[in-house]
C-alpha atoms as a PDB file:
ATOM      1  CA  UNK A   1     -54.708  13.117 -72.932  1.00  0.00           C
ATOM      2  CA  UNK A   2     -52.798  10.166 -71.413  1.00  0.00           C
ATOM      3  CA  UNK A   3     -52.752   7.898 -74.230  1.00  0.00           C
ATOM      4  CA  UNK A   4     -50.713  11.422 -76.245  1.00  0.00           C
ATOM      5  CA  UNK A   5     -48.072  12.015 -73.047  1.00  0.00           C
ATOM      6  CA  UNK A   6     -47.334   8.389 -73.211  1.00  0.00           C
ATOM      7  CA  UNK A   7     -47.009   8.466 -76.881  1.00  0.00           C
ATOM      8  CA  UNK A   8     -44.529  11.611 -77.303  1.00  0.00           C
ATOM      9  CA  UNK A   9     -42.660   9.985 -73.895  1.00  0.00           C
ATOM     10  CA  UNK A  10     -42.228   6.644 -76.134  1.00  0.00           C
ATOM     11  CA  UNK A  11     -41.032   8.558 -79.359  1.00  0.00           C
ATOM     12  CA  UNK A  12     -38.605  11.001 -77.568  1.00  0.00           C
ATOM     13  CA  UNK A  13     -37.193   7.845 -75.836  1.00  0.00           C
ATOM     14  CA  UNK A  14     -36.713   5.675 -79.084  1.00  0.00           C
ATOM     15  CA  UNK A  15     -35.454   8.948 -81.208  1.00  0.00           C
ATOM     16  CA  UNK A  16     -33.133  10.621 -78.601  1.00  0.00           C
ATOM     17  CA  UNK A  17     -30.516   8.557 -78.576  1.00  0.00           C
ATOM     18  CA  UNK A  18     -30.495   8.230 -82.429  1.00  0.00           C
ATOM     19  CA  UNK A  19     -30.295  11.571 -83.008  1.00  0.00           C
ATOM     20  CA  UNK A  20     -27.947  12.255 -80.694  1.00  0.00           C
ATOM     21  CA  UNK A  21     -25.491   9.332 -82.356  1.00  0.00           C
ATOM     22  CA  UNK A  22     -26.220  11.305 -85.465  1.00  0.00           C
ATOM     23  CA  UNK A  23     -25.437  15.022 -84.956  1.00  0.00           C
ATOM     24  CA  UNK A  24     -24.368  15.037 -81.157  1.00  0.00           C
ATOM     25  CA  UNK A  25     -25.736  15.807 -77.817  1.00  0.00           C
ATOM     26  CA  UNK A  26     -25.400  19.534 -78.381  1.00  0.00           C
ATOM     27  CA  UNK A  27     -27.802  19.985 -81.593  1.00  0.00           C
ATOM     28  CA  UNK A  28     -30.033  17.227 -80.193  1.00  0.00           C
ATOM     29  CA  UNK A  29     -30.805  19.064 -76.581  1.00  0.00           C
ATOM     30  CA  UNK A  30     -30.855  23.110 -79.189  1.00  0.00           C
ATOM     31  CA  UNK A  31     -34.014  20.820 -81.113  1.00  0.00           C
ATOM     32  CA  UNK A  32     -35.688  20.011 -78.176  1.00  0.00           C
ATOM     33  CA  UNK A  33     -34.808  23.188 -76.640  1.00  0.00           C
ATOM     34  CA  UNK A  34     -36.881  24.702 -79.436  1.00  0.00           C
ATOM     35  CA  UNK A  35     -39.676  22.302 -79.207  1.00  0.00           C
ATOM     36  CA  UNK A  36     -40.238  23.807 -75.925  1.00  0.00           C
ATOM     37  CA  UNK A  37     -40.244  27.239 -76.898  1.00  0.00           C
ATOM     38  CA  UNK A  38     -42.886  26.578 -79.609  1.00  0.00           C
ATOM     39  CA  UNK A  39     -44.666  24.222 -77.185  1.00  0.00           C
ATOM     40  CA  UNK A  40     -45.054  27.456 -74.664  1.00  0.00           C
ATOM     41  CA  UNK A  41     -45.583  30.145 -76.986  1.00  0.00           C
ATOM     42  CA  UNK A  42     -48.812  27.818 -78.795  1.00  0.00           C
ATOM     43  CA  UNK A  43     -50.114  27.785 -75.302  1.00  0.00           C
ATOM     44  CA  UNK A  44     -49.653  30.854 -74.489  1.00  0.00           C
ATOM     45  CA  UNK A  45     -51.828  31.697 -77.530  1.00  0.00           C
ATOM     46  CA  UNK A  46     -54.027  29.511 -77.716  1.00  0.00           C
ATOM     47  CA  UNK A  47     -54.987  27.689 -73.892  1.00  0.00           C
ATOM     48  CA  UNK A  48     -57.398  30.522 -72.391  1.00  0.00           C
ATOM     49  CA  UNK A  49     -56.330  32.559 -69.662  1.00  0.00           C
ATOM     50  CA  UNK A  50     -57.729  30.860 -66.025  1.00  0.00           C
ATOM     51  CA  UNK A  51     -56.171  33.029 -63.121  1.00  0.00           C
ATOM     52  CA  UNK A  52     -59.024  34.806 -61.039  1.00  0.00           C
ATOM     53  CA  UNK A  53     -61.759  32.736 -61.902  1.00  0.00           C
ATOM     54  CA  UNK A  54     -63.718  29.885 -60.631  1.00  0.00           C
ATOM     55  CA  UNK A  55     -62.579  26.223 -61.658  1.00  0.00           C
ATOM     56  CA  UNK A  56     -65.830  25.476 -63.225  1.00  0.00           C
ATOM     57  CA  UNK A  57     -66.119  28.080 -65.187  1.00  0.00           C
ATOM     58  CA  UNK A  58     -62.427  27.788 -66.316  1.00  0.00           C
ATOM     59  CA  UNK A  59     -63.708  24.165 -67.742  1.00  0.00           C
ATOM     60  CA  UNK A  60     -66.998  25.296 -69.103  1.00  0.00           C
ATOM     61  CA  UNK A  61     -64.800  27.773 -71.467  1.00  0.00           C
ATOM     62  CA  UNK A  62     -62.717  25.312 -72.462  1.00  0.00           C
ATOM     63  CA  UNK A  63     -65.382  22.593 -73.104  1.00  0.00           C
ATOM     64  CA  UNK A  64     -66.923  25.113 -75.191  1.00  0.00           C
ATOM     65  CA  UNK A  65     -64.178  26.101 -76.878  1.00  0.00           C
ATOM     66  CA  UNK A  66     -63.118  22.833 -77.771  1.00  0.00           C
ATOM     67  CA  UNK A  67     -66.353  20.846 -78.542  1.00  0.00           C
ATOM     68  CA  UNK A  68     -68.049  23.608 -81.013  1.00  0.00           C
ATOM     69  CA  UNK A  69     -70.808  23.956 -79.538  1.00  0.00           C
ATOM     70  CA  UNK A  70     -70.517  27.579 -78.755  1.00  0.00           C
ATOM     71  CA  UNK A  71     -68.267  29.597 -80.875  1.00  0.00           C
ATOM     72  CA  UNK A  72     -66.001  32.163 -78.777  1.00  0.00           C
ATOM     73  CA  UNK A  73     -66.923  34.734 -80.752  1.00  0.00           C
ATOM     74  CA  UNK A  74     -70.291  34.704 -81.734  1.00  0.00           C
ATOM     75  CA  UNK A  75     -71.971  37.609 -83.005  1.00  0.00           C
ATOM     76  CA  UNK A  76     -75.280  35.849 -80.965  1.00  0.00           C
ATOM     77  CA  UNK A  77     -76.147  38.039 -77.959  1.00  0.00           C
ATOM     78  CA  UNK A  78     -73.498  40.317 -78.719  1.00  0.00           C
ATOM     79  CA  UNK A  79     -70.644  38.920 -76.039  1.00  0.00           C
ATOM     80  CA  UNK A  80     -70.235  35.997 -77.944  1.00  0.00           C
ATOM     81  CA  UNK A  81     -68.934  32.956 -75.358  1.00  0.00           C
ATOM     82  CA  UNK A  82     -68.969  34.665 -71.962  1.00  0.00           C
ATOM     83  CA  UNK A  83     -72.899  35.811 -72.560  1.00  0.00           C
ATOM     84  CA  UNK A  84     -73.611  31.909 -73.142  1.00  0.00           C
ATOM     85  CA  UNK A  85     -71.825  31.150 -70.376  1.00  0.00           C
ATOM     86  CA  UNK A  86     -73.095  33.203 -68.047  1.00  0.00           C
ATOM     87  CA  UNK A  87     -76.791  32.226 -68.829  1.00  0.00           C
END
């Protein structure tokens, strides 16, 4: 996760002064501008919902989710991940 901040830190440094010699500061601040409003609509849709619930469960889901090892919506024991979970 650190080595990936770093990484899109050390490209927007290198590319946003480019770009903005290229098309100005205006157009260069609307693309990152949208950047951010794809960035937080993805998440919205995709990063699980965590408010109300226990911190350790909030990671179990997500381990889950990300690792494959239980499928979110498995048909097995009906409730799919939160059954698993639960057990």
């Amino acid at each position: 996760m650190v080595f990936v901040l770093w990484t899109t830190n050390t490209i927007i440094s290198f590319v946003f002064p480019l770009l903005r010699e290229a098309v100005g500061a205006t157009p260069t601040f609307g693309l990152f501008v949208l950047i951010n409003i794809v960035s937080v609509i993805l998440v919205g849709k995709f990063v699980p919902e965590t408010r109300g619930r226990r911190s350790w469960r909030s990671w179990r889901t997500i381990s889950a989710c990300t690792t494959g090892s239980v499928h979110p919506h498995s048909s097995r024991g009906g409730a799919g991940l939160l059954a698993t979970l639960d057990r």
